[in-house]
Protein backbone atom coordinates (compact mmCIF):
# COMPACT_ATOMS: atom_id res chain seq x y z
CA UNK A 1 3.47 39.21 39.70
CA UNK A 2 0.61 37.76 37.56
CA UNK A 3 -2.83 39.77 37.57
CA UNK A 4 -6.20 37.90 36.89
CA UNK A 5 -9.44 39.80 35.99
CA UNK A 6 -11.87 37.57 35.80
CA UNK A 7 -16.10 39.52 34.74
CA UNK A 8 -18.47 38.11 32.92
CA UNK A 9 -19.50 41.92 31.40
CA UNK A 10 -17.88 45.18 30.39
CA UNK A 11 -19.99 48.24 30.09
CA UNK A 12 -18.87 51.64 28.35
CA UNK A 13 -19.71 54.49 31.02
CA UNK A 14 -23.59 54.64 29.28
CA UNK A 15 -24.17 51.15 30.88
CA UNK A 16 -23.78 49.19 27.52
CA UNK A 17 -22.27 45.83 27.38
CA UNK A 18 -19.19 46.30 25.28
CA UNK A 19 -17.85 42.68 26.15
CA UNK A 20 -20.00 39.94 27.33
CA UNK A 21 -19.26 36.20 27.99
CA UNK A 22 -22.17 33.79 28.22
CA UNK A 23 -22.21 29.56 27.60
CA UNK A 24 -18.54 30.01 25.75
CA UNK A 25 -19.65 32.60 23.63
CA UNK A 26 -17.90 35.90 23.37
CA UNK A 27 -19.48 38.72 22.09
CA UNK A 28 -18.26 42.00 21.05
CA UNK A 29 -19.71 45.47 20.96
CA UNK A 30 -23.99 45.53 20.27
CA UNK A 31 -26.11 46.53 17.64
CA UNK A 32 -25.25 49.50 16.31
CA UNK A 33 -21.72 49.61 17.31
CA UNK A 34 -18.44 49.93 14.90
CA UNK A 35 -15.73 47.74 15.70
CA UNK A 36 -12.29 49.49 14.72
CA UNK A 37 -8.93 47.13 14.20
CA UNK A 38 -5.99 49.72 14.40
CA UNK A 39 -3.37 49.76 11.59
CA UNK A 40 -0.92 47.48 12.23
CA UNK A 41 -2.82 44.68 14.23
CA UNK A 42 -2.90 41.19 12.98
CA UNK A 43 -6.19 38.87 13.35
CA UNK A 44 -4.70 35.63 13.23
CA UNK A 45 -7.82 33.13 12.18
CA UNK A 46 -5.85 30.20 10.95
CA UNK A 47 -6.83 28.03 13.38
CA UNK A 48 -10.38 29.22 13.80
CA UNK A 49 -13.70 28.24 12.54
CA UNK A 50 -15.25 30.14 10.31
CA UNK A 51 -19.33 30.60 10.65
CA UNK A 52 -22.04 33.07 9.36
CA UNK A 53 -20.21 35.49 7.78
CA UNK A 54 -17.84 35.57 4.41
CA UNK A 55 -18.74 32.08 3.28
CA UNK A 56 -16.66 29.84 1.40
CA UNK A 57 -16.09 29.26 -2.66
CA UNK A 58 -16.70 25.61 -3.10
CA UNK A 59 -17.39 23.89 -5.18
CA UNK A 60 -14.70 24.27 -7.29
CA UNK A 61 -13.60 21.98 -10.49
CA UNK A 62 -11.28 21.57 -13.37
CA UNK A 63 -11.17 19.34 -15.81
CA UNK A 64 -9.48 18.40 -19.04
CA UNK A 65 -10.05 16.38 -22.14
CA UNK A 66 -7.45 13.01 -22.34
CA UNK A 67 -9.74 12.16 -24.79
CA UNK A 68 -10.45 13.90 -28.06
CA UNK A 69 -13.79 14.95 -29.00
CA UNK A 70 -14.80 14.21 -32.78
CA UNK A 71 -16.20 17.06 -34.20
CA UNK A 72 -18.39 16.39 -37.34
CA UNK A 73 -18.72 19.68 -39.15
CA UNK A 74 -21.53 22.21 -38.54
CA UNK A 75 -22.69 19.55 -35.64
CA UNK A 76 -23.18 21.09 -32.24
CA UNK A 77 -21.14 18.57 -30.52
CA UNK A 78 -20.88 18.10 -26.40
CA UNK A 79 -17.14 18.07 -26.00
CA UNK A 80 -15.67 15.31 -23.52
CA UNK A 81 -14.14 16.22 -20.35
CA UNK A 82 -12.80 13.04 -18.94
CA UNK A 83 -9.81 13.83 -16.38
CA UNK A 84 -10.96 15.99 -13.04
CA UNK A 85 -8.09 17.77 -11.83
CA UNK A 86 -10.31 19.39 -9.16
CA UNK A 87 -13.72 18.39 -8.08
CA UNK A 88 -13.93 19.25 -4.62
CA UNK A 89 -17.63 18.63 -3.71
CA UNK A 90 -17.96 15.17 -6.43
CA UNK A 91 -19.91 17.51 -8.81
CA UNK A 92 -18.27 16.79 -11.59
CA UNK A 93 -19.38 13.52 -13.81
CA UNK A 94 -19.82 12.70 -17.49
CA UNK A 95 -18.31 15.82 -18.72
CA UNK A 96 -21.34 17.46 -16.37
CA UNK A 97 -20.86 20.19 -13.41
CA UNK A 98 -24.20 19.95 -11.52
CA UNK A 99 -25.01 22.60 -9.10
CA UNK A 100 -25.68 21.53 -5.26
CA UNK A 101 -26.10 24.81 -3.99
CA UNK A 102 -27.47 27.78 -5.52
CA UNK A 103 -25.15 31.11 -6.09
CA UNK A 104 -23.13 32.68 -8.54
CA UNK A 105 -20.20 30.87 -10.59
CA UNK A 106 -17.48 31.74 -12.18
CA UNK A 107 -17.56 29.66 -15.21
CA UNK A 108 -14.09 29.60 -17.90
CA UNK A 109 -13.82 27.39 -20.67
CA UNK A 110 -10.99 26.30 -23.53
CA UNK A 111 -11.42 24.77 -26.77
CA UNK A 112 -8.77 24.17 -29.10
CA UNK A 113 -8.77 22.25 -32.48
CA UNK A 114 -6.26 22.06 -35.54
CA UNK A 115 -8.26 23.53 -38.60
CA UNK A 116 -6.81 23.31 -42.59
CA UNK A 117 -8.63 25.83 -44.10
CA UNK A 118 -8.16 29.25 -44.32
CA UNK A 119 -10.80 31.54 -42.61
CA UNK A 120 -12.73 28.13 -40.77
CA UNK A 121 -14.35 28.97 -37.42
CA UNK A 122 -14.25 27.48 -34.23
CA UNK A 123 -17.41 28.11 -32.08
CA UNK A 124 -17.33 27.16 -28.39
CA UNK A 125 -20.46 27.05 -26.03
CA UNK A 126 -20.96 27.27 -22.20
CA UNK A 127 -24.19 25.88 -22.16
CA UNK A 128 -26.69 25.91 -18.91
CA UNK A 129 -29.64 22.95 -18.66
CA UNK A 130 -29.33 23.03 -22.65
CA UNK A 131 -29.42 26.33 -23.42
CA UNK A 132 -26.62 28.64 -24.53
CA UNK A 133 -25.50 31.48 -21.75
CA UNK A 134 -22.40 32.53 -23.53
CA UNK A 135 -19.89 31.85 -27.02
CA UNK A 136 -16.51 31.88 -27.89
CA UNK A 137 -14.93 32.15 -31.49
CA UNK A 138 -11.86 31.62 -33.08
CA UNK A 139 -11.47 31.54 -37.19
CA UNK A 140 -8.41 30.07 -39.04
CA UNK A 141 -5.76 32.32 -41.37
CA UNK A 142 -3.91 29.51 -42.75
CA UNK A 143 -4.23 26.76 -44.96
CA UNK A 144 -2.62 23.79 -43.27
CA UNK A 145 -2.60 22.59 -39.61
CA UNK A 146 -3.60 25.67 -37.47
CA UNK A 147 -3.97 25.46 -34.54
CA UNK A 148 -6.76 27.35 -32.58
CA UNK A 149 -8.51 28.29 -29.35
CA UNK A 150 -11.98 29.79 -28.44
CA UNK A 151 -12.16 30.95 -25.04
CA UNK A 152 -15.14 31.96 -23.24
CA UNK A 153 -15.86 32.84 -19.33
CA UNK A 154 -18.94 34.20 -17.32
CA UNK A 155 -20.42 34.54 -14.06
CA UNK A 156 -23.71 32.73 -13.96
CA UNK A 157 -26.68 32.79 -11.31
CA UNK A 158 -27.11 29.14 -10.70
CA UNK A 159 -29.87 27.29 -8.76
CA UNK A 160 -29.30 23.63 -7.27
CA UNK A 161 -29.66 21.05 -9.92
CA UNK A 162 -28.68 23.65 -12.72
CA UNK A 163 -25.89 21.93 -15.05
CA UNK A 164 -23.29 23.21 -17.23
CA UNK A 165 -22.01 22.01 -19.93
CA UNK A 166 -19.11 22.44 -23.04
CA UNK A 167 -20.05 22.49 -26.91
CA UNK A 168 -18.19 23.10 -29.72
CA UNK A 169 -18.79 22.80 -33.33
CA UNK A 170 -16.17 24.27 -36.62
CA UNK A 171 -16.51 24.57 -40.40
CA UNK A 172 -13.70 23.40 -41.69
CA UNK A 173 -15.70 20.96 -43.85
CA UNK A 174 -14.28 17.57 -42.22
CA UNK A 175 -14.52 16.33 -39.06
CA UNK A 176 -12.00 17.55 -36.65
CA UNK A 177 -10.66 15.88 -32.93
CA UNK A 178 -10.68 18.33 -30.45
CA UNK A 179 -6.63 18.92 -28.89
CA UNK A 180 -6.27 17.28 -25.58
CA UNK A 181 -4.81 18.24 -22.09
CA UNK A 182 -4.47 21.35 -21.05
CA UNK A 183 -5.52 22.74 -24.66
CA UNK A 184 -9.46 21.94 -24.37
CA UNK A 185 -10.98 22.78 -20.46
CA UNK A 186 -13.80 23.59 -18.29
CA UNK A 187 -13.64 25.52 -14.70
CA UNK A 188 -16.05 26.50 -12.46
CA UNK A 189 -15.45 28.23 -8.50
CA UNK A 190 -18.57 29.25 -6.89
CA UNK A 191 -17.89 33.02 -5.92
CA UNK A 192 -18.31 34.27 -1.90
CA UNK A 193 -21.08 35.90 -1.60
């Protein structure tokens, strides 16, 4: 035989609403109350909707140069970023990420070039509205053809309309092209807050 219990309210023995139903809305426990899952329960919220609480880490973007970047030497140069991978909110343009909503960002960049002489320097900069937040450097030690990478990551504070962008510049006394694909790239995931 099937039971039905059908309340609108469950008080503890004190009189306080533990479980109450109003207008399709469920609410557990009151203010002030700790809400215990035992070990060994699943919450299954794969079909839910998520509100208020935990928040979600979007935008999120990747992109890569197809393009090479022509580096003149001892020239801050903006490096181009012209194939999106990932650009989940359309943030992403003209080698850009423009902030739409203001939090904190994890930002990670890659830039690779092939330098020929010995002890040249790669510099790479994450730069926010112009100004330089954080540098990565990599130096040549060989004479012919080396190939190298400057990394650089952060977590930044940004504000909507706040930009990043990717610099580079090198001394190896010529002007280098920056190494395509996966070699030279720019990511940035808004963190939950």
């Amino acid at each position: 035989m099937t039971s039905i219990l059908k309340v609108d309210t469950i008080q503890d023995q004190a009189g306080n609403n533990i479980i109450n139903e109003s207008s399709d809305t469920i609410t557990i426990g009151a203010s002030g109350d700790t809400i215990t899952i035992p070990s060994g329960a699943t919450i299954d919220l794969s079909s839910a909707t998520q509100t208020g609480v935990g928040g979600t880490n979007t935008p999120i973007i990747f992109a890569q140069a197809v393009s090479a970047t022509s580096m003149t030497n001892g020239v801050d140069t903006k490096i181009t970023l012209d194939n999106e991978i990932i650009d989940t909110d359309g943030v992403f343009a003209s080698s850009r990420f423009t902030a739409t909503t203001a939090g904190k960002y994890k930002v990670t960049a890659v830039l690779s070039v092939n330098l020929t002489v010995a002890t040249a320097a790669l510099n790479l900069f994450i730069k926010k509205n112009g100004g330089t937040l954080t540098t990565g450097i990599a130096k040549s030690n060989e004479g012919s053809a080396n190939t190298v990478s400057a990394v650089a990551n952060l977590i930044v504070s940004l504000s909507a309309t706040d930009y990043i962008e990717l610099f580079g510049s090198q001394n190896n006394g010529t002007t280098v092209n920056t190494n395509t694909g996966i070699y030279t790239n720019l990511s940035i995931i808004k963190l939950v807050e």
